[in-house]
N, C-alpha and C. Protein backbone atom coordinates (compact mmCIF):
# COMPACT_ATOMS: atom_id res chain seq x y z
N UNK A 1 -6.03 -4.16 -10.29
CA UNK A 1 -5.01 -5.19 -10.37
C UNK A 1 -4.54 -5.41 -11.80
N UNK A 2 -5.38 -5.33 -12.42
CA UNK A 2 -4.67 -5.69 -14.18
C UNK A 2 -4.21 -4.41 -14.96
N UNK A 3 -4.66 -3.11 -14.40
CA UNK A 3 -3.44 -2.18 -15.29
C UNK A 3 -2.43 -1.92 -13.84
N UNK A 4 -2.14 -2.90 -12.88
CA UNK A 4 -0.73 -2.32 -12.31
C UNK A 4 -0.86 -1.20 -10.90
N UNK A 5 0.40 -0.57 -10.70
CA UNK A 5 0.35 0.54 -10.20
C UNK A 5 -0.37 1.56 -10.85
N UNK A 6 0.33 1.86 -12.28
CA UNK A 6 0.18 2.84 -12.86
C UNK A 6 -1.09 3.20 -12.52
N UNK A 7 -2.47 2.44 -12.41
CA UNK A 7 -3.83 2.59 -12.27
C UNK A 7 -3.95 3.60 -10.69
N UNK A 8 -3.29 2.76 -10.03
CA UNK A 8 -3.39 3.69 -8.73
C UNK A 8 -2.46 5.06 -8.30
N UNK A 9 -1.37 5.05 -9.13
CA UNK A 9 -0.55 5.92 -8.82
C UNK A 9 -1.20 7.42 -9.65
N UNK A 10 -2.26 7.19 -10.87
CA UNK A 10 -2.83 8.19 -11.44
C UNK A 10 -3.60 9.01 -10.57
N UNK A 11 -4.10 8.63 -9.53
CA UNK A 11 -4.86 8.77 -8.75
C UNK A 11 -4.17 9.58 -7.24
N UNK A 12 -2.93 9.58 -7.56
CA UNK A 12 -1.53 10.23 -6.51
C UNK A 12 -1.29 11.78 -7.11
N UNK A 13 -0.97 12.58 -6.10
CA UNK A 13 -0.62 13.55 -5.99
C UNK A 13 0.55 13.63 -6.51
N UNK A 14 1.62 14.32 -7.08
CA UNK A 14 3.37 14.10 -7.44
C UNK A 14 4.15 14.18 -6.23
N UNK A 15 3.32 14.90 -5.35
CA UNK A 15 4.40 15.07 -4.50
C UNK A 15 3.70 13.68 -3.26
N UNK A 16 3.18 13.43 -3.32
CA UNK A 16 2.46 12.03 -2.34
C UNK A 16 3.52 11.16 -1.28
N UNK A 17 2.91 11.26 0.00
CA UNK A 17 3.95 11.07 0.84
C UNK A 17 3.07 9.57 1.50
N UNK A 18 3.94 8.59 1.08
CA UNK A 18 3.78 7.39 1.72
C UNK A 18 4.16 6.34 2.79
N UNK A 19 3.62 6.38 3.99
CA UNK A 19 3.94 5.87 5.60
C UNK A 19 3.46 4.81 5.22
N UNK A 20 4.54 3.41 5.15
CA UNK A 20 4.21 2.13 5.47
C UNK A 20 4.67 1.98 7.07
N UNK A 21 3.68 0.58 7.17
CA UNK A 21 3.53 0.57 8.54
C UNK A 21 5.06 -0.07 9.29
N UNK A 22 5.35 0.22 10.51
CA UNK A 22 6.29 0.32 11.11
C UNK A 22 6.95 -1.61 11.14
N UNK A 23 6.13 -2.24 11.08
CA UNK A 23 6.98 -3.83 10.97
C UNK A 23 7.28 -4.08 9.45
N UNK A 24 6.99 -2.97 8.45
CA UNK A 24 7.76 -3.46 7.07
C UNK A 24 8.58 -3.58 6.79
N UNK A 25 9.61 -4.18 5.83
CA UNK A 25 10.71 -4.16 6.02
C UNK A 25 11.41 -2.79 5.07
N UNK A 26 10.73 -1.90 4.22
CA UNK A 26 10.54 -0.34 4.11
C UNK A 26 9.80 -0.02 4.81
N UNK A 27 10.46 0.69 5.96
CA UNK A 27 9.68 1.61 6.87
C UNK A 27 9.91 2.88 6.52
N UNK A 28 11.39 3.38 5.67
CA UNK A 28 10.84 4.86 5.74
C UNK A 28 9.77 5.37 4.81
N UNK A 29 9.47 6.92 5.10
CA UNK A 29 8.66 7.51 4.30
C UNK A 29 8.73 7.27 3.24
N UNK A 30 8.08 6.97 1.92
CA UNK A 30 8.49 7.37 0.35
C UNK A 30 7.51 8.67 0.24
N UNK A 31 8.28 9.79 -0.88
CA UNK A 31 8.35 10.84 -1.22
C UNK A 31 7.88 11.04 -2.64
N UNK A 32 6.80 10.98 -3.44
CA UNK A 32 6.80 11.36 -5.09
C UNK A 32 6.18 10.30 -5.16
N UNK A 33 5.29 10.58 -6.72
CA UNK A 33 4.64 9.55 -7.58
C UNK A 33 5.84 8.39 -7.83
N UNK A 34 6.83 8.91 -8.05
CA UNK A 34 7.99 8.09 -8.41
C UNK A 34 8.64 6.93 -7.52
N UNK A 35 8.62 7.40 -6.03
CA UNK A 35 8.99 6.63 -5.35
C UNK A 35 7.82 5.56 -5.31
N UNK A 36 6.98 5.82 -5.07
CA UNK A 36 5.57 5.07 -4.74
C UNK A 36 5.11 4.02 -5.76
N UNK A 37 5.68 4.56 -7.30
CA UNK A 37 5.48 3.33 -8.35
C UNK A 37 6.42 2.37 -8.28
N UNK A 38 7.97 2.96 -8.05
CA UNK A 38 9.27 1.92 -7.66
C UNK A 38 9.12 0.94 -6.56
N UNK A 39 8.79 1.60 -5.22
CA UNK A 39 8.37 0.83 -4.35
C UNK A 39 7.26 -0.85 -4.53
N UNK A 40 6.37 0.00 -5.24
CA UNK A 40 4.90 -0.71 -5.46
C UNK A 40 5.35 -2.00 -6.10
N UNK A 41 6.22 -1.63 -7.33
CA UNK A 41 6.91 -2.34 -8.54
C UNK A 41 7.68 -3.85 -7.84
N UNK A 42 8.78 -3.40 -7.08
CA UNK A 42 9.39 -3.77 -6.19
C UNK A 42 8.88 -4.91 -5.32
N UNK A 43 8.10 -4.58 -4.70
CA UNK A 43 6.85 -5.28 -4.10
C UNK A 43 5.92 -5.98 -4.71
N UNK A 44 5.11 -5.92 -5.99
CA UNK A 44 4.94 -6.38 -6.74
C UNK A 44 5.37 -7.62 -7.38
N UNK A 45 6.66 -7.43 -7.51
CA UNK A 45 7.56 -8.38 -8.40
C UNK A 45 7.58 -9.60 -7.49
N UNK A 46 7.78 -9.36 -5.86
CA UNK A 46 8.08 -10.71 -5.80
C UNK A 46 7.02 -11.26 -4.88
N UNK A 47 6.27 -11.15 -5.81
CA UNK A 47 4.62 -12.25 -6.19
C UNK A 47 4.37 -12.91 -7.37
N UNK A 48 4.28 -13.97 -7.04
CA UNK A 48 2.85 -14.30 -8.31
C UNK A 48 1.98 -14.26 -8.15
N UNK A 49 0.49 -13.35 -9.22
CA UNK A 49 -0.66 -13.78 -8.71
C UNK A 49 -0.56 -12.75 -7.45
N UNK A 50 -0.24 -11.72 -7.42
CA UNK A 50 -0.50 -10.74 -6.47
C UNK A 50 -1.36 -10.08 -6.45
N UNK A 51 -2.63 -9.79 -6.17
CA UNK A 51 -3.95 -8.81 -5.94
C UNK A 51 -3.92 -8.36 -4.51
N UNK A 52 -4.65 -6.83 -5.20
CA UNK A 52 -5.23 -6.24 -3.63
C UNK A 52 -6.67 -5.68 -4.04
N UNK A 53 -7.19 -6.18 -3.05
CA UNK A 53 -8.52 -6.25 -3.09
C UNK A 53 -9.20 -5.51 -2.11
N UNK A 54 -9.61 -3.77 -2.71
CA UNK A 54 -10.45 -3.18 -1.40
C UNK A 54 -11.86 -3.99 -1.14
N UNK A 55 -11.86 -3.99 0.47
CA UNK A 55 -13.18 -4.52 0.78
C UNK A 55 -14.18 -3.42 1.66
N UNK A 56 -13.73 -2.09 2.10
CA UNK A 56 -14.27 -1.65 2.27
C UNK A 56 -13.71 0.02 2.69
N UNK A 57 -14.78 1.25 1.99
CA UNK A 57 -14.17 2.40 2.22
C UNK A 57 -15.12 3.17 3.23
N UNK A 58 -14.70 3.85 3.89
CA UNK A 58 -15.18 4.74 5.12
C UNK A 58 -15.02 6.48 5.05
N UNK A 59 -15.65 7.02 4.83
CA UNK A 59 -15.25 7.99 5.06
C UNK A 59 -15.37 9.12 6.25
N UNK A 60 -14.22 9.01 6.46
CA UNK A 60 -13.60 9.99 7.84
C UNK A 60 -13.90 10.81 7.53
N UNK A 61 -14.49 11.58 6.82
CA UNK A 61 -15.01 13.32 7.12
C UNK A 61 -13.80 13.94 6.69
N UNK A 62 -13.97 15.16 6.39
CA UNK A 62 -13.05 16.17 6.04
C UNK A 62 -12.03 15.78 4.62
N UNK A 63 -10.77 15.31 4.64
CA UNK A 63 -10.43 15.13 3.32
C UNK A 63 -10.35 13.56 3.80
N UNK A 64 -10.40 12.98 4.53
CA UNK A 64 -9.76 11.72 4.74
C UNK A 64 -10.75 10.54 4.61
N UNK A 65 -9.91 8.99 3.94
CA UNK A 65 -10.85 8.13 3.82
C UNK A 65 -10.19 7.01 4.10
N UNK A 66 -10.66 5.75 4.97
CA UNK A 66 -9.56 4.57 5.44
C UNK A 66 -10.33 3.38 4.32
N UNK A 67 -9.87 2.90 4.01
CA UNK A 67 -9.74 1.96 3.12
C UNK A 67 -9.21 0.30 3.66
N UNK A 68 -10.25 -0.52 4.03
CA UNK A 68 -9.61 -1.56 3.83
C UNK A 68 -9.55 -2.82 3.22
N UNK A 69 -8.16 -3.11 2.87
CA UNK A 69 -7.71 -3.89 1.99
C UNK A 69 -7.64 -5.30 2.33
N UNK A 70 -7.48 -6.42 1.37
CA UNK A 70 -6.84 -7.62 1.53
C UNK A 70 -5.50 -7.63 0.28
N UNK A 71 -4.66 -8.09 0.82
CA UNK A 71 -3.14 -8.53 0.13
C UNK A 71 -2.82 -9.68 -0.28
N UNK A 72 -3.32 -10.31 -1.51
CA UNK A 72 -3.04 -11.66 -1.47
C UNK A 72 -1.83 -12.15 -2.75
N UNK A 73 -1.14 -13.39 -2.41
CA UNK A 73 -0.54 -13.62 -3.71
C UNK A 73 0.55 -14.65 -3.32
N UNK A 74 1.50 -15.13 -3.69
CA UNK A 74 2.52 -16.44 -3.87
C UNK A 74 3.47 -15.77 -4.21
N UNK A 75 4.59 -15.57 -2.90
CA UNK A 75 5.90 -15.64 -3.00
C UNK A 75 6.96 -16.36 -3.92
N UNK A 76 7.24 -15.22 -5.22
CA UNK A 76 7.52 -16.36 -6.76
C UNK A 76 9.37 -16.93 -5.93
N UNK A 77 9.00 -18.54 -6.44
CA UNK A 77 9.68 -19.02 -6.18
C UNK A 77 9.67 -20.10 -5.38
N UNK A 78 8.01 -19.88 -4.46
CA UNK A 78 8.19 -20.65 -3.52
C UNK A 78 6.44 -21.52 -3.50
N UNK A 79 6.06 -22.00 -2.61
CA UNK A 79 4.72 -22.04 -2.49
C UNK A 79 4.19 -21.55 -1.16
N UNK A 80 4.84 -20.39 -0.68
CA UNK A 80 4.09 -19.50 0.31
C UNK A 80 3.67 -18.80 0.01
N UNK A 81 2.24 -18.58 0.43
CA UNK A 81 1.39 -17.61 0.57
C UNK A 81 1.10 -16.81 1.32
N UNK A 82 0.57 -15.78 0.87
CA UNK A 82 0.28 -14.46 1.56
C UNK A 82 -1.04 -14.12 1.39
N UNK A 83 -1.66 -13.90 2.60
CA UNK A 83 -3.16 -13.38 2.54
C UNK A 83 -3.53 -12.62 4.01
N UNK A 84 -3.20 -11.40 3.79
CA UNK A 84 -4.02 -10.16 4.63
C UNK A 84 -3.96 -9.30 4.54
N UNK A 85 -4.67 -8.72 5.54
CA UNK A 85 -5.73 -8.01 5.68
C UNK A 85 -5.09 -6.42 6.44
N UNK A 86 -5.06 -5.16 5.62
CA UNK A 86 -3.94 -3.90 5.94
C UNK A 86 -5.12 -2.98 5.78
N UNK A 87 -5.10 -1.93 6.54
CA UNK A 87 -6.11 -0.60 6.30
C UNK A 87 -5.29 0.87 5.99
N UNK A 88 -5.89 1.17 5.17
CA UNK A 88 -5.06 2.33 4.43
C UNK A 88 -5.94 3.70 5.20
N UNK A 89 -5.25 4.71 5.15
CA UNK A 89 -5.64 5.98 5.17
C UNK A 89 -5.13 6.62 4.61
N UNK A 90 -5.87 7.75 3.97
CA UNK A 90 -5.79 8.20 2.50
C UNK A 90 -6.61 9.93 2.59
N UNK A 91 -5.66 10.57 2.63
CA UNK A 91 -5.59 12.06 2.73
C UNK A 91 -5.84 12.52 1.04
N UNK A 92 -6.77 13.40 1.25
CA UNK A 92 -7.37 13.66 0.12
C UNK A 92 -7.24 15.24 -0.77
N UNK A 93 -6.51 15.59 -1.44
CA UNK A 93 -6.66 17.15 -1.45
C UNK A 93 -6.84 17.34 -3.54
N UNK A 94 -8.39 17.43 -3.58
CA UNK A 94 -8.82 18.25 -4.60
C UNK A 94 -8.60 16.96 -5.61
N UNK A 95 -9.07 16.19 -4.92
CA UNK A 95 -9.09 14.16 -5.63
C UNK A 95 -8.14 13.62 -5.82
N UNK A 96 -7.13 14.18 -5.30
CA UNK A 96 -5.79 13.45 -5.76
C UNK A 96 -5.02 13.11 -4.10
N UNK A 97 -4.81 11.86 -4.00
CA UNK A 97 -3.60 10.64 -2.76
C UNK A 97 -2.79 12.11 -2.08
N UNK A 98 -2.77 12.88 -1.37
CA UNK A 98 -1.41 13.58 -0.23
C UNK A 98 -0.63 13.04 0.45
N UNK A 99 -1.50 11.97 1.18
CA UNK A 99 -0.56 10.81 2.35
C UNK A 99 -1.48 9.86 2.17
N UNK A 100 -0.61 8.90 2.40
CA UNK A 100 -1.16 7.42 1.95
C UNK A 100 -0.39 6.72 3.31
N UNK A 101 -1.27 6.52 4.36
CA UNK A 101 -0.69 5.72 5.47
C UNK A 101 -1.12 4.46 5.56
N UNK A 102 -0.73 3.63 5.68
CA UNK A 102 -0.53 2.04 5.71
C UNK A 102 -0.24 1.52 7.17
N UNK A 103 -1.56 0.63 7.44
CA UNK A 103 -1.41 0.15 8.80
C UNK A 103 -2.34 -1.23 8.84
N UNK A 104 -1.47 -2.82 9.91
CA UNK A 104 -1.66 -3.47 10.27
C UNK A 104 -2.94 -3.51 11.15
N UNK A 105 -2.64 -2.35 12.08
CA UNK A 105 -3.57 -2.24 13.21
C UNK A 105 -4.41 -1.37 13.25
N UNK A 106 -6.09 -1.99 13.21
CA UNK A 106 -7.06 -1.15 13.22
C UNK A 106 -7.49 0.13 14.13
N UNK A 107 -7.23 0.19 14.74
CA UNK A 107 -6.87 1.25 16.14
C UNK A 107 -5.82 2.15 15.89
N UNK A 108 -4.70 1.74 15.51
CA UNK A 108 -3.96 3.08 15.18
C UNK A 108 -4.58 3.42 13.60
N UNK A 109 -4.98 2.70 12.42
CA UNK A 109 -5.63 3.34 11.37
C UNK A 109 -6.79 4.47 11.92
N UNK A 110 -7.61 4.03 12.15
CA UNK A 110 -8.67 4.79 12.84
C UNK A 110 -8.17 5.63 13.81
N UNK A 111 -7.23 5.81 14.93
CA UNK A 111 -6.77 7.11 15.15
C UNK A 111 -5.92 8.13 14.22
N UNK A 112 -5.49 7.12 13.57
CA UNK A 112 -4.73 8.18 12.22
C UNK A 112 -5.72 9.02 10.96
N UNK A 113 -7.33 8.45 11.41
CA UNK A 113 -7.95 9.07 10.95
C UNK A 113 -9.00 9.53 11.64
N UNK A 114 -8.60 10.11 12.38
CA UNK A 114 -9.52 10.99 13.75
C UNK A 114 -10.86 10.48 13.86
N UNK A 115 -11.20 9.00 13.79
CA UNK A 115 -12.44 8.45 13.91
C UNK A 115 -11.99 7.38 15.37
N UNK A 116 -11.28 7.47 15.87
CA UNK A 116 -11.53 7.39 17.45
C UNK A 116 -12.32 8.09 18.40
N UNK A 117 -12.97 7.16 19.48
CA UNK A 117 -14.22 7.64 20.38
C UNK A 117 -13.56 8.47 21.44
C-alpha cells in the first residue's frame, strides 16, 4: 500500500492480461503493465485512505495462486465507505503476474482456479 501500484505492477508480466470481475464498472480485459498501472491509478484516486489488504494465499498447484483480498477506503469527497472482500487469481509464469483474474464470487474464483470438487 505505501509504494502504490508501482510495488505490484513490478511483480507483472509486460504483457499481463487483467479480467475484472463482470459487475465492475471496467469490465473489459486490460492488456500490458501499462494498462494495469492506469487502471489501478484511476481506481486508486478516487479514495482516500485506500488499502488492500491480502488475507490469505492458496496455492492451486501448477502455476496458479488465488489470493484473497480485502478493499478498503473512503470515497474522496464523500463519507462512504468501502470495505470488501474480492479473490484474485493469479497465473504465474517464471514469477512474474500472466493473468490476473478478479472475482466477487468464491466459486467461480476457485473454478477459475481448477480447485473445484
Amino acid at each position: 500500500n505505501a509504494s502504490g501500484i508501482g510495488a505490484v505492477a513490478e511483480f507483472a508480466h509486460p504483457d499481463v492480461e487483467v479480467v475484472p470481475p463482470p459487475n465492475w464498472p471496467e469490465t473489459s480485459t486490460l492488456r500490458g503493465r501499462e494498462q494495469l498501472e492506469e487502471f489501478a491509478r484511476e481506481w486508486m484516486e478516487t479514495f482516500q485512505g485506500f488499502k488492500v489488504e491480502p488475507e490469505r494465499f492458496v496455492d492451486a498447484g501448477g502455476q496458479r495462486v488465488v489470493v484473497y483480498v480485502r478493499d478498503r477506503g473512503r470515497i474522496r469527497g464523500s463519507d462512504t465507505e468501502i470495505d470488501t472482500r474480492l479473490i484474485h487469481v493469479w497465473t504465474l509464469v517464471a514469477g512474474k503476474i500472466v493473468r490476473w483474474q478478479v472475482f466477487a464470487d468464491e466459486a467461480q474464483a476457485l473454478e477459475a482456479a481448477d480447485l473445484t470438487a
